[in-house]
Every structure is written in structure tokens, then in C-alpha cells.
N, C-alpha and C. Protein backbone atom coordinates (compact mmCIF):
# COMPACT_ATOMS: atom_id res chain seq x y z
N UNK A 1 101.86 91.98 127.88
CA UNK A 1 102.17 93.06 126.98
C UNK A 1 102.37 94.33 127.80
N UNK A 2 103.38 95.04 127.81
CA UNK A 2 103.85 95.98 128.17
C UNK A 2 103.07 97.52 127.75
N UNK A 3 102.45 98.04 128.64
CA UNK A 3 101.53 99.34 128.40
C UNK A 3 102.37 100.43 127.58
N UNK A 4 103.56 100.62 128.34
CA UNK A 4 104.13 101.52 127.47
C UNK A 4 104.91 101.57 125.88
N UNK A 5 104.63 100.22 125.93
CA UNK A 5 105.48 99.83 124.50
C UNK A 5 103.94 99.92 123.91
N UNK A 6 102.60 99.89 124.19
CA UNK A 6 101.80 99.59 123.31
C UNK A 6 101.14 101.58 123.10
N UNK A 7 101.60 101.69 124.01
CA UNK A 7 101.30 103.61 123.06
C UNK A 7 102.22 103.84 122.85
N UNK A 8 103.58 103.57 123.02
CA UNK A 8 104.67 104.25 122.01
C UNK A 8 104.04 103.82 120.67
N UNK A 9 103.64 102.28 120.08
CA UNK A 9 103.38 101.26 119.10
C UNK A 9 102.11 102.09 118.37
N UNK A 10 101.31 102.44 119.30
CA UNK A 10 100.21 103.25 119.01
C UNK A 10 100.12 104.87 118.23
N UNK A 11 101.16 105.19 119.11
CA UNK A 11 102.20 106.68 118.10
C UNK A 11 102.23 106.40 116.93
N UNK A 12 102.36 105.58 116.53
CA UNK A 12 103.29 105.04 115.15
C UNK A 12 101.73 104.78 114.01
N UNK A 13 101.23 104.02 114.94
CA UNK A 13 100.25 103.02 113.89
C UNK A 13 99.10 103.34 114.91
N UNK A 14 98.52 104.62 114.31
CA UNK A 14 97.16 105.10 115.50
C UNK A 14 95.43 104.31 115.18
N UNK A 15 96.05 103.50 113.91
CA UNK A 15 94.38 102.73 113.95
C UNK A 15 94.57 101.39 115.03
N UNK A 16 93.79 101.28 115.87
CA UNK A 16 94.30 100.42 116.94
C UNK A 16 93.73 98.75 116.35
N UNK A 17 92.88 98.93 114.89
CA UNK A 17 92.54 97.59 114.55
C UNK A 17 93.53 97.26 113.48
N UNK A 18 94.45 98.31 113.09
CA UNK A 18 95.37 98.05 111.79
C UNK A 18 96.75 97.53 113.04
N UNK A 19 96.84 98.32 114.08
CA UNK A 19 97.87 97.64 114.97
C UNK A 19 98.01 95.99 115.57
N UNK A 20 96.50 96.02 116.24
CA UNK A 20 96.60 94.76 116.55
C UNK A 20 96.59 93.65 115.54
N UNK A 21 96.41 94.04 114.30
CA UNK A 21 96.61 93.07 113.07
C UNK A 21 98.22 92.71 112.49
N UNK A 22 98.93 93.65 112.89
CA UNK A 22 100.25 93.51 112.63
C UNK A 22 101.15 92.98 113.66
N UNK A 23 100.43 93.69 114.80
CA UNK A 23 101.44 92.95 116.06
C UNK A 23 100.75 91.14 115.81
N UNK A 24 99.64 90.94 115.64
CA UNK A 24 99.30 89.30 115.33
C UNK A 24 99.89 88.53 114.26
N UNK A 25 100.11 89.38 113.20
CA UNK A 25 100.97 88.28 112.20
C UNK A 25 102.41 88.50 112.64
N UNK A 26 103.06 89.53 113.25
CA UNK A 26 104.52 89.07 113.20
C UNK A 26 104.40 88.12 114.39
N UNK A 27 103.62 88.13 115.59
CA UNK A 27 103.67 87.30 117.12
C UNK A 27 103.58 85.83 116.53
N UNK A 28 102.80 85.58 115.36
CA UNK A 28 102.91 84.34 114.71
C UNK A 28 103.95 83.79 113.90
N UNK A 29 104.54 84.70 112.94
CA UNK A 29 105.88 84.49 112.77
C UNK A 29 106.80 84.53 113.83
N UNK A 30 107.17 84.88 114.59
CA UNK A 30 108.02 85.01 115.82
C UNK A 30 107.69 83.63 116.52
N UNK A 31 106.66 83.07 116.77
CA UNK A 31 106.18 81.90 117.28
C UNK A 31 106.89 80.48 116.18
N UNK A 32 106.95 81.05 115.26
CA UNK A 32 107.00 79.98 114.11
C UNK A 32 108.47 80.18 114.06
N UNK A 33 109.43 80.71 114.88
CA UNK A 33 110.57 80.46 114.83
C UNK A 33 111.06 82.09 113.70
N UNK A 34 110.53 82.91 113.19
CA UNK A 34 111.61 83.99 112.90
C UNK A 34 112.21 84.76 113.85
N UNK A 35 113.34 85.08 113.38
CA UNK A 35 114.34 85.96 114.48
C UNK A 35 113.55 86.84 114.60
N UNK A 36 113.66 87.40 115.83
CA UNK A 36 113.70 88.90 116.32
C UNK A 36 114.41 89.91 115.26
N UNK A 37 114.34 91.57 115.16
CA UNK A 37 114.78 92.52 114.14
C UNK A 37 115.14 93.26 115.86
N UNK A 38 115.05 92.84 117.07
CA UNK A 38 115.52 93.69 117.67
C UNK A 38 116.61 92.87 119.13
N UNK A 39 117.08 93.69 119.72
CA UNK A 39 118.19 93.15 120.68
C UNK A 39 117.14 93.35 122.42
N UNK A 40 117.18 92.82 123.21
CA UNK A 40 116.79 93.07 124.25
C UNK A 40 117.86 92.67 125.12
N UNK A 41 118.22 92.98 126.10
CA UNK A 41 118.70 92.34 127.57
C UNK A 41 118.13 91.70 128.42
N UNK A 42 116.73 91.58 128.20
CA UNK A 42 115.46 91.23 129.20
C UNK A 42 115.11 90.30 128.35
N UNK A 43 114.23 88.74 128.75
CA UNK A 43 113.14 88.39 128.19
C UNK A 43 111.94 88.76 127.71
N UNK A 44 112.10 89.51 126.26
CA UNK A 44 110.57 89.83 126.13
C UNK A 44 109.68 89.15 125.16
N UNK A 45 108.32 88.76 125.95
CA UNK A 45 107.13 87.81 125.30
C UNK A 45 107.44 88.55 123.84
N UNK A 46 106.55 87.58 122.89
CA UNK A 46 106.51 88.06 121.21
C UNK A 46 105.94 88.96 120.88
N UNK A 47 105.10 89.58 122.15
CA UNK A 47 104.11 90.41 121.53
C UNK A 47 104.55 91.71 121.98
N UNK A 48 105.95 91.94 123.10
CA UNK A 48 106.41 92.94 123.19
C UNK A 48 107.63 92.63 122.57
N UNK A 49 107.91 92.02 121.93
CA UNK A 49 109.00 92.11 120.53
C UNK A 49 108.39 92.39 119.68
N UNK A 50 107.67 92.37 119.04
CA UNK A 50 106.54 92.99 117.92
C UNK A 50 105.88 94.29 118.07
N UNK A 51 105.73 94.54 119.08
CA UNK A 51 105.53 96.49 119.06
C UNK A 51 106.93 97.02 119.32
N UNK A 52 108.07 96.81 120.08
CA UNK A 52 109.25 97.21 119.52
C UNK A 52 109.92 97.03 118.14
N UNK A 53 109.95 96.34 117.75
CA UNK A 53 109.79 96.09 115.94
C UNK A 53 109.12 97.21 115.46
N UNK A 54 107.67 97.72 115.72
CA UNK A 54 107.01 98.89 115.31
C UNK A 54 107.72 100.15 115.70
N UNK A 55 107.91 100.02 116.88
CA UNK A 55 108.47 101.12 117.86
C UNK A 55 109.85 101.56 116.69
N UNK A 56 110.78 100.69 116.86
CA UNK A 56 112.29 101.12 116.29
C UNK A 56 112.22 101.43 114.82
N UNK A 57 110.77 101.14 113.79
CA UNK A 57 110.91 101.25 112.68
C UNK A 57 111.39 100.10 111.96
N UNK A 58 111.63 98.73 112.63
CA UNK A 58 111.76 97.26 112.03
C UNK A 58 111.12 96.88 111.09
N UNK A 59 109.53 97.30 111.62
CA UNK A 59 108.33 96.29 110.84
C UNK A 59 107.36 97.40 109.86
N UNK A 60 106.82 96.78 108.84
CA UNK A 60 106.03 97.95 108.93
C UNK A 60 104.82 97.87 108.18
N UNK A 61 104.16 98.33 107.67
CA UNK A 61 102.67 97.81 106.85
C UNK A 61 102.43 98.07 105.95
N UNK A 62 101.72 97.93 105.12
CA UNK A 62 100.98 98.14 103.60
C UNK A 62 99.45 98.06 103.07
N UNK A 63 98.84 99.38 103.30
CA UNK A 63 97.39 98.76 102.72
C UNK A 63 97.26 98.83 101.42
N UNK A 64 96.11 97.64 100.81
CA UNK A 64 96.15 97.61 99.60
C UNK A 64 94.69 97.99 99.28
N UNK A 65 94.76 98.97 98.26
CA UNK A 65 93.07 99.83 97.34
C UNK A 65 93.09 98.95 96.45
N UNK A 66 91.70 98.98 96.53
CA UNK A 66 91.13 97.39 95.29
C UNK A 66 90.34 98.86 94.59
């Protein structure tokens, strides 16, 4: 995982336990065969396709109040 993609990712989504919960379900979808929402030129692991997803505004979250 790429340091700088994970505080740009962190900018975005500053609870770092609500982050690593989102970068884990899309790295599992991404594993399970969904496309990428982004373009690279480089090989990048799922889990730095998933904070670029955050990064570009791809992905994004929802908490729910009971």
C-alpha cells in the first residue's frame, strides 16, 4: 500500500477506522472480480486501487443512525 495514496485517502475519510473499513470491502469486491472505477498505467495492488477510488471521488460511504 502506497503511503501517499493512504493520506491523500485519509484527507478525504479522516476516521482512520471508517477508512480502513471501506478500503476492506471494496479490496474484497475488487478480489471477487469487480472492475476497477479507475485507469492506472502501472500495476496497482487492490488496496491501492481502493484508496484511489476514495482519492478521485469513485467510492464513497454511508453511515447509518439507528
Amino acid at each position: 500500500m502506497r503511503d501517499e495514496y493512504l493520506r491523500q485517502a485519509n484527507k478525504i475519510i479522516t476516521d482512520s477506522n471508517l477508512l480502513i473499513n471501506v478500503v476492506s470491502r471494496r479490496v474484497k469486491q475488487l478480489r471477487r472480480g469487480s472492475r476497477p472505477l479507475v485507469e492506472s498505467l502501472e500495476k496497482l495492488s487492490p488496496e491501492d486501487i481502493a484508496l484511489r477510488e476514495i482519492i478521485e471521488g469513485k467510492i464513497t460511504y454511508e453511515l447509518e443512525t439507528t
